[in-house]
C-alpha atoms as a PDB file:
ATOM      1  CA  UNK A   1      -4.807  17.401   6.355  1.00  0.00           C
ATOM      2  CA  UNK A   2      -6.708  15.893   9.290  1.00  0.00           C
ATOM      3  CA  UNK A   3      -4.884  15.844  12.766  1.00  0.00           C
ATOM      4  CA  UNK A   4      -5.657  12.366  14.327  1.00  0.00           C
ATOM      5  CA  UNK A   5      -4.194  13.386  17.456  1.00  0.00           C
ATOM      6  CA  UNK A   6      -2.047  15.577  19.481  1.00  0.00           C
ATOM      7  CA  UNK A   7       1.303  14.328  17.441  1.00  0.00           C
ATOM      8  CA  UNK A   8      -0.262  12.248  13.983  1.00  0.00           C
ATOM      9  CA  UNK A   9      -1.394  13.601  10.934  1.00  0.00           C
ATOM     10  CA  UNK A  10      -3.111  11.873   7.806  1.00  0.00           C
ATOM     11  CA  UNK A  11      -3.715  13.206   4.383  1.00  0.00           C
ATOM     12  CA  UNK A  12      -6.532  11.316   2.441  1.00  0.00           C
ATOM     13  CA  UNK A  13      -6.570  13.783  -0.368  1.00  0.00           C
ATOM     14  CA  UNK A  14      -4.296  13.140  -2.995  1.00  0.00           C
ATOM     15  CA  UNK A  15      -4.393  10.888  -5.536  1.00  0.00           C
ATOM     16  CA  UNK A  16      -3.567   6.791  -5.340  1.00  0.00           C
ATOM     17  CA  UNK A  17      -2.695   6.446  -1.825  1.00  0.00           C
ATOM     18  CA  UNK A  18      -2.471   8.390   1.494  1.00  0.00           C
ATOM     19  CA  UNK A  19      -0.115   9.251   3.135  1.00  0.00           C
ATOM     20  CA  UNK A  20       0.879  10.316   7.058  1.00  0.00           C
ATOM     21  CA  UNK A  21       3.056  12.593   9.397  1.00  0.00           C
ATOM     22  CA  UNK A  22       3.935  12.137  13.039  1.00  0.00           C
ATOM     23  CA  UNK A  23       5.585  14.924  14.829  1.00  0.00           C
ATOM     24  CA  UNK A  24       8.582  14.198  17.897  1.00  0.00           C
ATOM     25  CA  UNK A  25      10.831  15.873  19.641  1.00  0.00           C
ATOM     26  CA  UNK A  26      13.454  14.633  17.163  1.00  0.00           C
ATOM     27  CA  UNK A  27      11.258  16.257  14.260  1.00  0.00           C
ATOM     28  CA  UNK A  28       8.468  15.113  11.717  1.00  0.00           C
ATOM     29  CA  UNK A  29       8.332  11.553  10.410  1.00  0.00           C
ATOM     30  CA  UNK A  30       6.539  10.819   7.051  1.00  0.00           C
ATOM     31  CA  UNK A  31       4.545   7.317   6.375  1.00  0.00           C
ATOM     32  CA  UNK A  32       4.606   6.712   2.563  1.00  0.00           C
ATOM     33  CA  UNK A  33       4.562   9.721   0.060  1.00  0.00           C
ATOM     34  CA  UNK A  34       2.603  11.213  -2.687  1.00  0.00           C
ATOM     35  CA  UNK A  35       3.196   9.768  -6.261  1.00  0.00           C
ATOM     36  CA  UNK A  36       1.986  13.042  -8.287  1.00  0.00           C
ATOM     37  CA  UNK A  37       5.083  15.538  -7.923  1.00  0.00           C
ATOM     38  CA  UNK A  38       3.309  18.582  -7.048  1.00  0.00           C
ATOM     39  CA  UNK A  39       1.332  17.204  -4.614  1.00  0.00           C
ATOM     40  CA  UNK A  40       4.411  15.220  -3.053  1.00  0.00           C
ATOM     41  CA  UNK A  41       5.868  18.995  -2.678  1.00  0.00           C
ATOM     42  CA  UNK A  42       2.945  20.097  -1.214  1.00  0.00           C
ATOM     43  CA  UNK A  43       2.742  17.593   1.531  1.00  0.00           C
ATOM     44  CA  UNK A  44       6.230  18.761   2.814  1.00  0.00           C
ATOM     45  CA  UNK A  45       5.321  22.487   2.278  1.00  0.00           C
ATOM     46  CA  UNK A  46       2.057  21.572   4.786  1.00  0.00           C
ATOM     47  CA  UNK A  47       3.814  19.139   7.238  1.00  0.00           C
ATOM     48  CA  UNK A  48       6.997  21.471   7.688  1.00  0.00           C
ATOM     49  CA  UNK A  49       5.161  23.921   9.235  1.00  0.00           C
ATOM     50  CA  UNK A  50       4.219  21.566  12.286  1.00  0.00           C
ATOM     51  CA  UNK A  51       7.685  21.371  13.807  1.00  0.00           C
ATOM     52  CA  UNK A  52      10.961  23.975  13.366  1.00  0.00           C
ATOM     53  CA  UNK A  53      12.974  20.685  13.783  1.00  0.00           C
ATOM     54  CA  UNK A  54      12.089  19.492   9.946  1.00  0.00           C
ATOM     55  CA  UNK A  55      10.720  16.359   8.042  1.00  0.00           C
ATOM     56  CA  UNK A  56      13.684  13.414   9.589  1.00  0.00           C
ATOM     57  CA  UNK A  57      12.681  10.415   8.407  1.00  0.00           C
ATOM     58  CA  UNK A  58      10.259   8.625   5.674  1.00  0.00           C
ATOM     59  CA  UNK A  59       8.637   5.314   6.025  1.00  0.00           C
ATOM     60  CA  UNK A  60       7.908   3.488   2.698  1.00  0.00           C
ATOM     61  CA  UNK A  61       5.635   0.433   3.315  1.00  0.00           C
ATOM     62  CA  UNK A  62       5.394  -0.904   0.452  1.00  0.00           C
ATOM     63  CA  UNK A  63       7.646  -1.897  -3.001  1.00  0.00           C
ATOM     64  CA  UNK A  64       4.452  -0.657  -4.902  1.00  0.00           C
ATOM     65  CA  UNK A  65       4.846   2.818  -6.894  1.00  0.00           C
ATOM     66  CA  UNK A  66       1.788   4.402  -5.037  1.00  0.00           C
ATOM     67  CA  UNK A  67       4.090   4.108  -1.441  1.00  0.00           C
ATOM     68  CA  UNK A  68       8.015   4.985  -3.366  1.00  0.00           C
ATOM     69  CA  UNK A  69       7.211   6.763  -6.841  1.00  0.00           C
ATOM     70  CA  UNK A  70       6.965   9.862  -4.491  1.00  0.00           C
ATOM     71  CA  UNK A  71      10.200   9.063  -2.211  1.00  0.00           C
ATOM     72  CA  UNK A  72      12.039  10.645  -5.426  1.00  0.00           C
ATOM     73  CA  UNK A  73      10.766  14.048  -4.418  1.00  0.00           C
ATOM     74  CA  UNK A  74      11.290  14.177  -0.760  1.00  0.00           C
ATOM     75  CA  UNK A  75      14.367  16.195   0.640  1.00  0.00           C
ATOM     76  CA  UNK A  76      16.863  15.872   2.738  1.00  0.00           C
ATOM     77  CA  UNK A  77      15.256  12.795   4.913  1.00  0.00           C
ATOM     78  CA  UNK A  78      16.362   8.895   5.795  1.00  0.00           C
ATOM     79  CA  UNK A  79      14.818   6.882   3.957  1.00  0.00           C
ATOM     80  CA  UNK A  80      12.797   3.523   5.393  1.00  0.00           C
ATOM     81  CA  UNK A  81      11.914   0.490   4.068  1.00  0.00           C
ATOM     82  CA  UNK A  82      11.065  -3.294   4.192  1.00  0.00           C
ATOM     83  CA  UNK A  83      14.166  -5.330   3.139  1.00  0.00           C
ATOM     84  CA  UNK A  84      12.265  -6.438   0.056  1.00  0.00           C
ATOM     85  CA  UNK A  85      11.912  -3.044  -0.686  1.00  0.00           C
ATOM     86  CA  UNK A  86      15.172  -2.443  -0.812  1.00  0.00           C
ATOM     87  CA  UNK A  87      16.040  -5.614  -2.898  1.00  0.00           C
ATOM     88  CA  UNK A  88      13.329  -4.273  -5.510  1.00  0.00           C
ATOM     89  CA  UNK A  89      14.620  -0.864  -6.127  1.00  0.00           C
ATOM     90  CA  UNK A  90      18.220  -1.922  -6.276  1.00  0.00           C
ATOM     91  CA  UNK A  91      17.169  -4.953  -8.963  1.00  0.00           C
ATOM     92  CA  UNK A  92      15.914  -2.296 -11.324  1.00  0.00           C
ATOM     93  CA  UNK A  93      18.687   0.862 -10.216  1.00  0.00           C
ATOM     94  CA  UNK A  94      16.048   3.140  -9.074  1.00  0.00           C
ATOM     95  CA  UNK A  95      13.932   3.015 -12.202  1.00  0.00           C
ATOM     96  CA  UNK A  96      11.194   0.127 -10.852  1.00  0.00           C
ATOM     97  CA  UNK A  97       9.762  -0.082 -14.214  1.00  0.00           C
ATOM     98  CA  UNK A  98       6.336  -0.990 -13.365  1.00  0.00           C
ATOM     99  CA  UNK A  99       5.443   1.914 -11.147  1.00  0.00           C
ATOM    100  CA  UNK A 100       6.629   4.359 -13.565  1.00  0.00           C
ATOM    101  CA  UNK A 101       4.703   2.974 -16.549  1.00  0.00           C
ATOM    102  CA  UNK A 102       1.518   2.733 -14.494  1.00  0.00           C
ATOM    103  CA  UNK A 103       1.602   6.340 -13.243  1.00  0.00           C
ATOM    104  CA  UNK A 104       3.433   7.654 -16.167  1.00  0.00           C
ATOM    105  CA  UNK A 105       0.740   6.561 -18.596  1.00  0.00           C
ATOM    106  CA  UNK A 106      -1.794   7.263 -16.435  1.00  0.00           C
ATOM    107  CA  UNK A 107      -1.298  10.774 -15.784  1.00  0.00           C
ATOM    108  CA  UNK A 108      -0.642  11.261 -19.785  1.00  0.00           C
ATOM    109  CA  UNK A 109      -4.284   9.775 -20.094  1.00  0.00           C
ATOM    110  CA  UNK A 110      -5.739  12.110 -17.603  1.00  0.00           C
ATOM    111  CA  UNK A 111      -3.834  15.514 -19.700  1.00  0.00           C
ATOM    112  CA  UNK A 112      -0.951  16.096 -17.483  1.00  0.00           C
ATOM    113  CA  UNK A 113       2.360  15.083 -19.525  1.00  0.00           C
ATOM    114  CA  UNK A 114       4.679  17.037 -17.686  1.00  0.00           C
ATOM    115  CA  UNK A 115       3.988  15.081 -14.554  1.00  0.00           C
ATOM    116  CA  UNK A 116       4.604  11.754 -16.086  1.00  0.00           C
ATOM    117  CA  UNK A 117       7.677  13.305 -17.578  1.00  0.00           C
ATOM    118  CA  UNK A 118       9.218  14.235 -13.990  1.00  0.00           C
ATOM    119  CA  UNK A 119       8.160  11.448 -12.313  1.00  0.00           C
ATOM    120  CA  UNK A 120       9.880   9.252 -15.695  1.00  0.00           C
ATOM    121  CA  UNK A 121      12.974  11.194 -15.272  1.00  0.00           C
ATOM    122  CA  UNK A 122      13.321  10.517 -11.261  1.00  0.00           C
ATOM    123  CA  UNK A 123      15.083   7.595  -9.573  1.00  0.00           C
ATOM    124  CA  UNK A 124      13.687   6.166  -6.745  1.00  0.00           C
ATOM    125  CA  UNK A 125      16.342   6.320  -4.008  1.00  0.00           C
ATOM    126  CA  UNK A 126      17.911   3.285  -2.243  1.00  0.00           C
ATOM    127  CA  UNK A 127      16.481   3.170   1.097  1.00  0.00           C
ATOM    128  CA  UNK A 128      19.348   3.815   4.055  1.00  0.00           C
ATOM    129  CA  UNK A 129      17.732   1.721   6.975  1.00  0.00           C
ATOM    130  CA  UNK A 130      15.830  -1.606   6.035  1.00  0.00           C
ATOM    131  CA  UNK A 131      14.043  -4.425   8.606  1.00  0.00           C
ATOM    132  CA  UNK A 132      13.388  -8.117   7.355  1.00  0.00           C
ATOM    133  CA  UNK A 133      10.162  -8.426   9.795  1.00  0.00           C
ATOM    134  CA  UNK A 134       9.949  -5.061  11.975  1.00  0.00           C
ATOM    135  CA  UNK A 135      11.301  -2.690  13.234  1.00  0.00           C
ATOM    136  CA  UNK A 136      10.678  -0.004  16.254  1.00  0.00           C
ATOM    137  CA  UNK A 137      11.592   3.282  16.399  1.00  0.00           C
ATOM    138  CA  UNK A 138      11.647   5.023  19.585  1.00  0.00           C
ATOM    139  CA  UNK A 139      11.600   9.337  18.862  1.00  0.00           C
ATOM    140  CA  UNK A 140      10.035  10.439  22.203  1.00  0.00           C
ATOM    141  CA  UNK A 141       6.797  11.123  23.115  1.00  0.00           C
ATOM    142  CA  UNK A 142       6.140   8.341  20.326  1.00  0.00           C
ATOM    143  CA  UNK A 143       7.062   4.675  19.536  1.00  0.00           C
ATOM    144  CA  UNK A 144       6.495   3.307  15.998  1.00  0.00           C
ATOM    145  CA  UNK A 145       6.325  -0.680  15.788  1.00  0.00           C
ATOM    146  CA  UNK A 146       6.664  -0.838  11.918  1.00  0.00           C
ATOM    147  CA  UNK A 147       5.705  -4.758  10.495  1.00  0.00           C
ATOM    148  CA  UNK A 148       5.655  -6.210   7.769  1.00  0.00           C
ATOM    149  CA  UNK A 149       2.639  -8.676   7.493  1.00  0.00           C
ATOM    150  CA  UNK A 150       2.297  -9.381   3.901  1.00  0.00           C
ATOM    151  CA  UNK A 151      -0.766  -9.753   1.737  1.00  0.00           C
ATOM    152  CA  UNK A 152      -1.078  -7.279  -0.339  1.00  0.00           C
ATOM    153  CA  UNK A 153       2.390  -7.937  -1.299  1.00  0.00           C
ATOM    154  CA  UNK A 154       5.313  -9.286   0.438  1.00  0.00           C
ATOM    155  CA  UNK A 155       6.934  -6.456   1.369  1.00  0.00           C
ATOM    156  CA  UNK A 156       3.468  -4.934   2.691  1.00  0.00           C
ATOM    157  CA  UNK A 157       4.123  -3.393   6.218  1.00  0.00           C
ATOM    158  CA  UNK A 158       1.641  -1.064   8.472  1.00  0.00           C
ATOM    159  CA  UNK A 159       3.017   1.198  11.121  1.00  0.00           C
ATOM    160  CA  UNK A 160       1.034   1.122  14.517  1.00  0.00           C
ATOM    161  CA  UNK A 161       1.886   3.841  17.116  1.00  0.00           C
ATOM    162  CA  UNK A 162       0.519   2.436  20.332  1.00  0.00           C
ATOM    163  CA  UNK A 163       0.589   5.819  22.763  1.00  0.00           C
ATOM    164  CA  UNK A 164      -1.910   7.702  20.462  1.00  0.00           C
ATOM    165  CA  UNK A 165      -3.715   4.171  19.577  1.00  0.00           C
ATOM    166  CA  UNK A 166      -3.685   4.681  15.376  1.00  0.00           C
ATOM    167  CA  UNK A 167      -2.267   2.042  12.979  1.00  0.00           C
ATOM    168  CA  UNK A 168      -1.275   3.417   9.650  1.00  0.00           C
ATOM    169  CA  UNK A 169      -2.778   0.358   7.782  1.00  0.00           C
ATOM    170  CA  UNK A 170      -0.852   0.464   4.459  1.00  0.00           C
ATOM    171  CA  UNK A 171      -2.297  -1.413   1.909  1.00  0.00           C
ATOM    172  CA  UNK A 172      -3.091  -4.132   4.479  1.00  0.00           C
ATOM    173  CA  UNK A 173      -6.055  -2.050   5.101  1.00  0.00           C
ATOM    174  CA  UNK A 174      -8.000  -0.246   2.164  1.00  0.00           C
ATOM    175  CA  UNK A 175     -11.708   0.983   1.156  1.00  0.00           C
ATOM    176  CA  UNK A 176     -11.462   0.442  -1.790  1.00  0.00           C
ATOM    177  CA  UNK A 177     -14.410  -1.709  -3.503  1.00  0.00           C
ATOM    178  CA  UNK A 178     -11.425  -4.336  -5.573  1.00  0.00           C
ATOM    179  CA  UNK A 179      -8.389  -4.172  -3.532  1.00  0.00           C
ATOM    180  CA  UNK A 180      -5.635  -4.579  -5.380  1.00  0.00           C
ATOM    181  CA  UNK A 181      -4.359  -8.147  -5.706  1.00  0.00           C
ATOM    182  CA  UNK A 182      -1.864  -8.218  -8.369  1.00  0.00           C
ATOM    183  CA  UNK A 183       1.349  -9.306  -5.922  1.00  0.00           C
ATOM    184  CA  UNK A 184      -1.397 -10.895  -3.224  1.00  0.00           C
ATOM    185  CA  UNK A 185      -1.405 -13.866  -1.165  1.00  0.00           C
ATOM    186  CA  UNK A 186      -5.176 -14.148   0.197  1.00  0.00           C
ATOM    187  CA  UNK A 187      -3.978 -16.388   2.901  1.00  0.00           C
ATOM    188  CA  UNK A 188      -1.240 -13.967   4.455  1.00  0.00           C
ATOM    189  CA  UNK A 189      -3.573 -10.999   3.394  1.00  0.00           C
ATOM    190  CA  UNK A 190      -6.440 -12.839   6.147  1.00  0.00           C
ATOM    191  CA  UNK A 191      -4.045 -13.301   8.632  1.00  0.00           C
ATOM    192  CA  UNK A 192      -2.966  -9.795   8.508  1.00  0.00           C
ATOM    193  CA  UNK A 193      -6.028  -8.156   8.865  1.00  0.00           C
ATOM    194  CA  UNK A 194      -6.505 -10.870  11.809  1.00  0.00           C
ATOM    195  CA  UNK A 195      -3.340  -9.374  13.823  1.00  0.00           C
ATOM    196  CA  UNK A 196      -4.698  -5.529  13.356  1.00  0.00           C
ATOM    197  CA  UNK A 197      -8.472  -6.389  14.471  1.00  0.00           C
ATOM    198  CA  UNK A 198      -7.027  -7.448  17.692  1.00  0.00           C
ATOM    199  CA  UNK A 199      -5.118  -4.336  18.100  1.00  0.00           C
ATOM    200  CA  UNK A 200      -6.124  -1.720  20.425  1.00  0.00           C
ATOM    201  CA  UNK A 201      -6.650   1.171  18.072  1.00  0.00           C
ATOM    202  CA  UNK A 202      -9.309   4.222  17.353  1.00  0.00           C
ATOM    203  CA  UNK A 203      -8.084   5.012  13.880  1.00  0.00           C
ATOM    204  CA  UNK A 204      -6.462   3.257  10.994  1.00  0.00           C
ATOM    205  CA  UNK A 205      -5.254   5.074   8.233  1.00  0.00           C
ATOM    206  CA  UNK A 206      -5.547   2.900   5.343  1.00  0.00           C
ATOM    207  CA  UNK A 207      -4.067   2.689   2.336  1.00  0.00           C
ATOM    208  CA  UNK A 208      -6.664   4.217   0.393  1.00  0.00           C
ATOM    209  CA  UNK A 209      -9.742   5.965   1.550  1.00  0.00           C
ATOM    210  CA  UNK A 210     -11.043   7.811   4.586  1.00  0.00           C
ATOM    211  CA  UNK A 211      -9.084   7.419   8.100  1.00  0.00           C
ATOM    212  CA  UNK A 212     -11.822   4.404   9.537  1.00  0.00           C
ATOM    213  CA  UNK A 213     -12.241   2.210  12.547  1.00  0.00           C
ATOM    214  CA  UNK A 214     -11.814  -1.703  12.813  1.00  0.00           C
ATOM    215  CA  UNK A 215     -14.978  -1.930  10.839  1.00  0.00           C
ATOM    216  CA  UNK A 216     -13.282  -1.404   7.716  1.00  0.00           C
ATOM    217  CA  UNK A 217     -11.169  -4.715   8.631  1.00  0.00           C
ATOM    218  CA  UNK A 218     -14.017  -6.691   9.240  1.00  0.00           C
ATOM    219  CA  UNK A 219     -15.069  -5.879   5.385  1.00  0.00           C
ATOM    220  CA  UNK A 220     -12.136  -7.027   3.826  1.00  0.00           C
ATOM    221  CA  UNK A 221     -12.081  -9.466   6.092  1.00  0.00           C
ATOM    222  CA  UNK A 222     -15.306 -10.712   4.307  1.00  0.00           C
ATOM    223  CA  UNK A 223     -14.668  -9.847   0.732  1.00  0.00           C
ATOM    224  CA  UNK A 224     -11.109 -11.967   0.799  1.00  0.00           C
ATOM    225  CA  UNK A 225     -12.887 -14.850   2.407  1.00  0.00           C
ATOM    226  CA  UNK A 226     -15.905 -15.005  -0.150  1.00  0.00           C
ATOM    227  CA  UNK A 227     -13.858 -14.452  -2.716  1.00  0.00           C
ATOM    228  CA  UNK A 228     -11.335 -17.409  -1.261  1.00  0.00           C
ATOM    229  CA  UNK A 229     -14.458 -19.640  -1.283  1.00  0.00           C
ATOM    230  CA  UNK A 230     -15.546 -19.202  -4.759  1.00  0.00           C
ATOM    231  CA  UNK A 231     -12.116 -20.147  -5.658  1.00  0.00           C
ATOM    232  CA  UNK A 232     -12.531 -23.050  -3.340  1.00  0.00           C
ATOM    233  CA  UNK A 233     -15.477 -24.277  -5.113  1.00  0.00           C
ATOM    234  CA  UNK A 234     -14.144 -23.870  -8.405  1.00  0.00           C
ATOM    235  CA  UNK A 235     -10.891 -25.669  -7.299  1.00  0.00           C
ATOM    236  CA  UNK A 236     -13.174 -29.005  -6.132  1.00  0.00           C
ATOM    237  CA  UNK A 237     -15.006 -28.836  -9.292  1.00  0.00           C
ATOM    238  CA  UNK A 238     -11.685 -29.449 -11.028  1.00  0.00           C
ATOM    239  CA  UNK A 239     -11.602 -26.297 -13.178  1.00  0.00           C
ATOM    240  CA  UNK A 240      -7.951 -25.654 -13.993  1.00  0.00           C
ATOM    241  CA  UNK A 241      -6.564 -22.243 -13.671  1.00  0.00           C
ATOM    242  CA  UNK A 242      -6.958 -20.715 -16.560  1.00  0.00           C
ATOM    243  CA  UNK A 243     -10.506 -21.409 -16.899  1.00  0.00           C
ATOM    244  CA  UNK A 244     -11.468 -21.084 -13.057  1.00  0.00           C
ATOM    245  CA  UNK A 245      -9.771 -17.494 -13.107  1.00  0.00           C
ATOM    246  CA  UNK A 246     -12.082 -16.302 -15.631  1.00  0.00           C
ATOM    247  CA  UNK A 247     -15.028 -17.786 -14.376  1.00  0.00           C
ATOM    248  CA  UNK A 248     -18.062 -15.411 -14.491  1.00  0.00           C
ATOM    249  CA  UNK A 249     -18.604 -15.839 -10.455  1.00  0.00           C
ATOM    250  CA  UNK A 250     -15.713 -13.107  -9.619  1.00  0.00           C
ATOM    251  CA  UNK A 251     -17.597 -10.513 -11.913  1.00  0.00           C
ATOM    252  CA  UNK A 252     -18.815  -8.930  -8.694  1.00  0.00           C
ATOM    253  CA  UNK A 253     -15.504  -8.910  -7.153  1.00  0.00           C
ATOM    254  CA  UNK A 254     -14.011  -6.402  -9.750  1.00  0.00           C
ATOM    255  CA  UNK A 255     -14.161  -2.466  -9.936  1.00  0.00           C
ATOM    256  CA  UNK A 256     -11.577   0.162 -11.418  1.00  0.00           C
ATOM    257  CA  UNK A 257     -12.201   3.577 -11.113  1.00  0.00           C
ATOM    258  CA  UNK A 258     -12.299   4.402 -14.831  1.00  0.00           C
ATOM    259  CA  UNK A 259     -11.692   8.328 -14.643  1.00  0.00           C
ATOM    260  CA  UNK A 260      -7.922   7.458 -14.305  1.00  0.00           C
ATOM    261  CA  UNK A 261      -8.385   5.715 -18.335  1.00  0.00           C
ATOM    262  CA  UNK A 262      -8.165   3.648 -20.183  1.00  0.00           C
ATOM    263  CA  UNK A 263      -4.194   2.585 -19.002  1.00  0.00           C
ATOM    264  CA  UNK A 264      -5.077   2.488 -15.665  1.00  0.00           C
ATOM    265  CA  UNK A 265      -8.614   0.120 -16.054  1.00  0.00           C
ATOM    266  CA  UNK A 266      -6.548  -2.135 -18.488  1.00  0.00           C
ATOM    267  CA  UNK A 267      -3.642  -2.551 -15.719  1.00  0.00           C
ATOM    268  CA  UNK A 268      -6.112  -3.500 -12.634  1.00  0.00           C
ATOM    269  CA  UNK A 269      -7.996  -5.601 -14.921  1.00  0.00           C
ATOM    270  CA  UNK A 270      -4.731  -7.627 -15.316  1.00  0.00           C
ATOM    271  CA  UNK A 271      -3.550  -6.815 -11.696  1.00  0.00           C
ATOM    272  CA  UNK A 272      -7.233  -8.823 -10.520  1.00  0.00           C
ATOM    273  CA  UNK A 273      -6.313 -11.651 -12.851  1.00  0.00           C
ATOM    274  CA  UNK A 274      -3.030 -12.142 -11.681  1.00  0.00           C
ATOM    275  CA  UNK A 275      -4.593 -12.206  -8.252  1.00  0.00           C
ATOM    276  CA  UNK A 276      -6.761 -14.948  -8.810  1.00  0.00           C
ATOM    277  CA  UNK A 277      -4.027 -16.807 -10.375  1.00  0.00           C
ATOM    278  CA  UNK A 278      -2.063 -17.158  -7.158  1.00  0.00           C
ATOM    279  CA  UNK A 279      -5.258 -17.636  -4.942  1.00  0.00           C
ATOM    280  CA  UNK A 280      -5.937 -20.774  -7.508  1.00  0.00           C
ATOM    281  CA  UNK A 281      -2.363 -22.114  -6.602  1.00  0.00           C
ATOM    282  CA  UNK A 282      -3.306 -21.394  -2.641  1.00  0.00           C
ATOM    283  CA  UNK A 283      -6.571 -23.090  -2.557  1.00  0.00           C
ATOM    284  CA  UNK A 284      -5.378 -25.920  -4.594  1.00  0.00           C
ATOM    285  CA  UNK A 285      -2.358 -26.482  -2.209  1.00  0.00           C
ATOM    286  CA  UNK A 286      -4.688 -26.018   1.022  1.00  0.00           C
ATOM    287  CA  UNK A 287      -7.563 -28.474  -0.732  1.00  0.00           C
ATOM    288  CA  UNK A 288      -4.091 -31.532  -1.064  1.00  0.00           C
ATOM    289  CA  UNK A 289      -3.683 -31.244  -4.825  1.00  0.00           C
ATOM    290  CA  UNK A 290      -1.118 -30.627  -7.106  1.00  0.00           C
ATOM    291  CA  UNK A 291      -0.571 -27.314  -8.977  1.00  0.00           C
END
């Protein structure tokens, strides 16, 4: 665990996605969770010991499994989400099929079938407090401005805690070399990263990878917009979708980190696909054609 500042926290460790604590006088908030069980029990083990007053609250920002697969093994806390969150989980009871199947099958790839059991057998909970846009939470000495900006996915949402200058990016922010694009909007995702470059911040935790500066938005700044204008070029050519979004030009654009197998490489191969798909529908509507 790496201590940001006097009262934040950031774990970069664990597997999929990372994770954060903030400590007030009204006890320890958690951003996102763990998605492997034993390291989601770890986490609390490591973040209780910061304050006697106990974990209060956890933040999900995102309906993705790698930000609520681990809310199922967090104790005693209320629960936070996006509205859209909160639609998502109650759609599907608590089981949010996707998530499970992706880090169900993945773990039974990489040898560890009683993980993908538990996590199987556990219902994500229905979150207790829910925003449509943002939300603030005041819990003295800190204030957390929690918004949802889209991109990634709808629901997407960072939480930036201005005293101690750190925005915990989400998956609005990741270094990662083929962010994830299967629920994406490019446009929203550009104007996102837009809003937290003009913040006044020294860290962002992101999503996935190391705790970074601004010049990790500036990146993905550039990757969505070259990628954007390959589409763009495609689109005027008159490709139509389903041959433009195999096109050999977005070759570079793809990576999948193939010691999670085979499952996993199959799903973001589908996941970058999809993404395309819907940045072919935004370019085309932004160039004046029809779908």
């Amino acid at each position: 665990m790496r201590q940001l500042t006097d009262h934040l926290f950031a774990e970069t460790s664990y597997q999929w996605a990372n994770v954060g604590a903030a400590v007030t006088d009204k006890g320890i908030i958690l951003i996102d969770s763990p998605v492997r069980p034993p390291e989601c029990r770890h986490w609390q083990e490591v973040v209780r010991k910061l304050s006697p007053l106990g974990i209060r609250y956890l933040i999900s920002t995102d309906f993705h499994g790698d930000h609520v697969t681990g809310a199922a093994f967090i104790e005693g806390v209320t629960f936070i989400t996006p509205q859209l969150v909160y639609q998502e989980i109650t759609r599907v009871k608590g089981k949010h099929p996707f998530s499970k199947e992706i880090f169900v099958e993945s773990l039974r790839d990489q040898g560890h079938p009683d993980e993908a059991a538990e996590i199987a057998a556990a219902p994500v909970p229905v979150p207790e407090i829910c925003f449509e846009e943002s939300l603030i939470l005041h819990l003295s000495p800190l204030t957390f401005e929690i918004r949802r900006l889209g991109g990634h996915t709808p629901a997407c949402s960072v939480v930036y805690v201005p005293e101690e200058r750190v925005l915990f990016g989400s998956d609005v922010v990741m270094d990662t070399p083929c962010p994830g694009m299967r629920d994406a909007s490019v446009n929203q995702w550009l104007k996102a990263l837009e809003w937290a470059e003009g913040l006044p911040i020294d860290h962002i935790v992101p999503g996935h990878g190391e705790v970074c500066g601004k010049e990790l938005v500036g990146r993905l700044k550039g990757y969505f917009s070259e990628l954007r204008e390959v589409m763009r070029r495609l689109v005027q050519k008159g490709l139509p979708k389903a041959e433009a979004v195999k096109d050999g030009s977005f070759e570079k654009f793809f990576w999948a980190e193939t010691s999670r197998g085979a499952y996993w490489v199959e799903q973001r191969k589908d996941t970058f696909r999809r993404g395309l798909e819907t940045l072919y529908d935004e370019v085309k509507k932004d160039e004046g054609g029809a779908r």
